[in-house]
C-alpha atoms as a PDB file:
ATOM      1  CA  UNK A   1     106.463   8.616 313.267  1.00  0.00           C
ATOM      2  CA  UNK A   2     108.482  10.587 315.706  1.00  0.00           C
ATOM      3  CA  UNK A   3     112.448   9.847 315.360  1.00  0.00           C
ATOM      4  CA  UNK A   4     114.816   9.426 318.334  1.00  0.00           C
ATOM      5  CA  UNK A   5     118.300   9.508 318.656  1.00  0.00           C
ATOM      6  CA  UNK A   6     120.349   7.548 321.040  1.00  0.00           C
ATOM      7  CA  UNK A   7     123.831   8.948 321.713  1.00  0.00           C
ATOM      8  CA  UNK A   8     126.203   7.457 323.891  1.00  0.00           C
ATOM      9  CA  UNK A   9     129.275   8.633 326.029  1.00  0.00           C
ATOM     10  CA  UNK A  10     131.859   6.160 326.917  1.00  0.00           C
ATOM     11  CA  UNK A  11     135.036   8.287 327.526  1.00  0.00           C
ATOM     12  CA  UNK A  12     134.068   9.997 324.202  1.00  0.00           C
ATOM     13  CA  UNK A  13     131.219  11.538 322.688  1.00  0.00           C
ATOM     14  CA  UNK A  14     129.413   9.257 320.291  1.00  0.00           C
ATOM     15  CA  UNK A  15     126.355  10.747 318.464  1.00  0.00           C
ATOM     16  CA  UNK A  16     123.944   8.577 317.046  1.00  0.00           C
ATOM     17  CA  UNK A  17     123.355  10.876 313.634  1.00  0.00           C
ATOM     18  CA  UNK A  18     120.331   8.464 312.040  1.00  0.00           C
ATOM     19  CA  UNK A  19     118.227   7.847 315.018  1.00  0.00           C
ATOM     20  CA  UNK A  20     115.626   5.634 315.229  1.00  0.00           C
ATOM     21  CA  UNK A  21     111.658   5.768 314.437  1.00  0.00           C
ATOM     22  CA  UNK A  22     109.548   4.587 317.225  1.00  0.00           C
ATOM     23  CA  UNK A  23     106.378   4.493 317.477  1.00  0.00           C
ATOM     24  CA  UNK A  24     105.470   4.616 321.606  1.00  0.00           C
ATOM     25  CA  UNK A  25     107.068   5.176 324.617  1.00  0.00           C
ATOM     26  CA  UNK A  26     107.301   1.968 324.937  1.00  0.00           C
ATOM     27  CA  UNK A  27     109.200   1.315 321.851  1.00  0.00           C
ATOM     28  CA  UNK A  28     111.741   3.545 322.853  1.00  0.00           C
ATOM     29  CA  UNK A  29     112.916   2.483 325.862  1.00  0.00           C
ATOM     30  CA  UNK A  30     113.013  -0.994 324.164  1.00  0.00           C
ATOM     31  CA  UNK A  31     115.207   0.145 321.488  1.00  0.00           C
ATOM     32  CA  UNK A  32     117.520   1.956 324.508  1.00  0.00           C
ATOM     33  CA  UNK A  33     117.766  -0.904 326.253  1.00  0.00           C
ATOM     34  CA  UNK A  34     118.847  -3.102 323.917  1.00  0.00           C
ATOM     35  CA  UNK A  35     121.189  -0.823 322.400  1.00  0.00           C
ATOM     36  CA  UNK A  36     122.764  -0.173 325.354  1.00  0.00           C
ATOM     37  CA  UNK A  37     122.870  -4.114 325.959  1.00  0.00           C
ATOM     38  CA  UNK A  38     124.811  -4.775 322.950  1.00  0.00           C
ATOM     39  CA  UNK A  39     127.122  -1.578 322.956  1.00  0.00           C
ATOM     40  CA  UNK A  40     127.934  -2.528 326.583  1.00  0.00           C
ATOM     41  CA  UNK A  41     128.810  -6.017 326.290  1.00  0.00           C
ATOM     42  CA  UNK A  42     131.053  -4.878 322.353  1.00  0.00           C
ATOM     43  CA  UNK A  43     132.918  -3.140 324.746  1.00  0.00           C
ATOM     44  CA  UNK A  44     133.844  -5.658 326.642  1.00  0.00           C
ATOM     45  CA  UNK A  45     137.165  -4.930 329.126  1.00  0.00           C
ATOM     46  CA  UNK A  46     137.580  -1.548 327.653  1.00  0.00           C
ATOM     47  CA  UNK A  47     134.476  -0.302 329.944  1.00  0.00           C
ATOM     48  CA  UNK A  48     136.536  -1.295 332.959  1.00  0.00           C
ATOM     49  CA  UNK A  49     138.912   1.507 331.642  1.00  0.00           C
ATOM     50  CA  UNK A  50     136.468   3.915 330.889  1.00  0.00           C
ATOM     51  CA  UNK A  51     134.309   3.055 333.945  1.00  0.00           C
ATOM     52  CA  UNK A  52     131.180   4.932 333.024  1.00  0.00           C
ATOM     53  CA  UNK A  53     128.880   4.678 330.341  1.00  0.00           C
ATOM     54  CA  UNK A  54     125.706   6.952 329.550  1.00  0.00           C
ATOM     55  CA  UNK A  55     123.183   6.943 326.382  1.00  0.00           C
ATOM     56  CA  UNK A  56     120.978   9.886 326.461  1.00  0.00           C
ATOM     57  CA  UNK A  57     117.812   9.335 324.185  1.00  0.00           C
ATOM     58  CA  UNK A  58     116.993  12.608 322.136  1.00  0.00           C
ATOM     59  CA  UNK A  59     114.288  13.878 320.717  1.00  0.00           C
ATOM     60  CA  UNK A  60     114.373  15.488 317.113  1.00  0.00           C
ATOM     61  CA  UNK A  61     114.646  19.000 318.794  1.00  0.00           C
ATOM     62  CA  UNK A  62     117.576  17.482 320.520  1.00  0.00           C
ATOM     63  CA  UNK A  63     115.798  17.522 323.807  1.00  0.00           C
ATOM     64  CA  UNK A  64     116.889  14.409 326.229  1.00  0.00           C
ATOM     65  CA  UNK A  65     114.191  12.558 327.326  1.00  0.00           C
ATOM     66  CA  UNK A  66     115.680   9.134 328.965  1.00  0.00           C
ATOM     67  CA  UNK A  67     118.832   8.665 330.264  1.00  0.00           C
ATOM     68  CA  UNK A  68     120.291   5.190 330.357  1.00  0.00           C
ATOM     69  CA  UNK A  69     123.675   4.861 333.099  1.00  0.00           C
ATOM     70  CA  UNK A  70     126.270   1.993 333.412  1.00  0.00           C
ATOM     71  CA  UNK A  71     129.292   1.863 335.682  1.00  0.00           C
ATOM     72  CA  UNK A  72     132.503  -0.919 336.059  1.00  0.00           C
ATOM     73  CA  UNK A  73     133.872  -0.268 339.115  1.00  0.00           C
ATOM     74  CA  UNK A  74     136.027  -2.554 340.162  1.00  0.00           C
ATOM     75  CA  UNK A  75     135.981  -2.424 344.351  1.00  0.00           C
ATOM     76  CA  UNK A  76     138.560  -5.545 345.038  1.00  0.00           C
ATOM     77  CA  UNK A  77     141.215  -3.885 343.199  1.00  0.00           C
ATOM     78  CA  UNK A  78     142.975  -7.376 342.498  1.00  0.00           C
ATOM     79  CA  UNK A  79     141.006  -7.499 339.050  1.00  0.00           C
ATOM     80  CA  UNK A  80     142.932  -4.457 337.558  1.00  0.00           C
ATOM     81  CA  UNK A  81     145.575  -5.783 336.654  1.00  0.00           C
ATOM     82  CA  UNK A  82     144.068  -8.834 334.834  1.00  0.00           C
ATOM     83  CA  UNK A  83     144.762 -11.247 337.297  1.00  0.00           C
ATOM     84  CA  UNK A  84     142.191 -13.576 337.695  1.00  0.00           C
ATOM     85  CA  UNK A  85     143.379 -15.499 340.508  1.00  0.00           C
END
């Protein structure tokens, strides 16, 4: 069964070193998108520092096949400071 890696970039370089076995296409982007799911929302505030997420899905020659995107942008500009009025 063909392995996958999912490494993410969140202000720094995380590299998934174990990867994942899947066995479809399918699978895959299942496994990305719940990854991503629960990486995003351990983050929490910090993403609103960082402002941009990516996971890039690898193959085992290290070739990216799906690219998963996430940006905090925060347009009002009254919610960076951590006022919640």
């Amino acid at each position: 069964m063909p392995r996958y890696f999912f490494h993410v970039v969140n202000g720094e370089f995380l590299p998934d070193t174990e990867g994942h076995e899947c066995a479809s296409d399918e699978e895959v982007k299942a496994v990305a998108a719940e990854a991503a799911g629960a990486m995003i929302r351990e983050q929490g505030f910090a993403l609103w520092k960082t402002g941009s997420w990516f996971m890039f899905v690898c193959d085992e020659k290290n070739q990216t096949l799906l690219k998963l995107q996430f940006d905090a942008v925060d347009l009002t500009g009254a919610l960076s400071d951590g006022n919640t009025h």
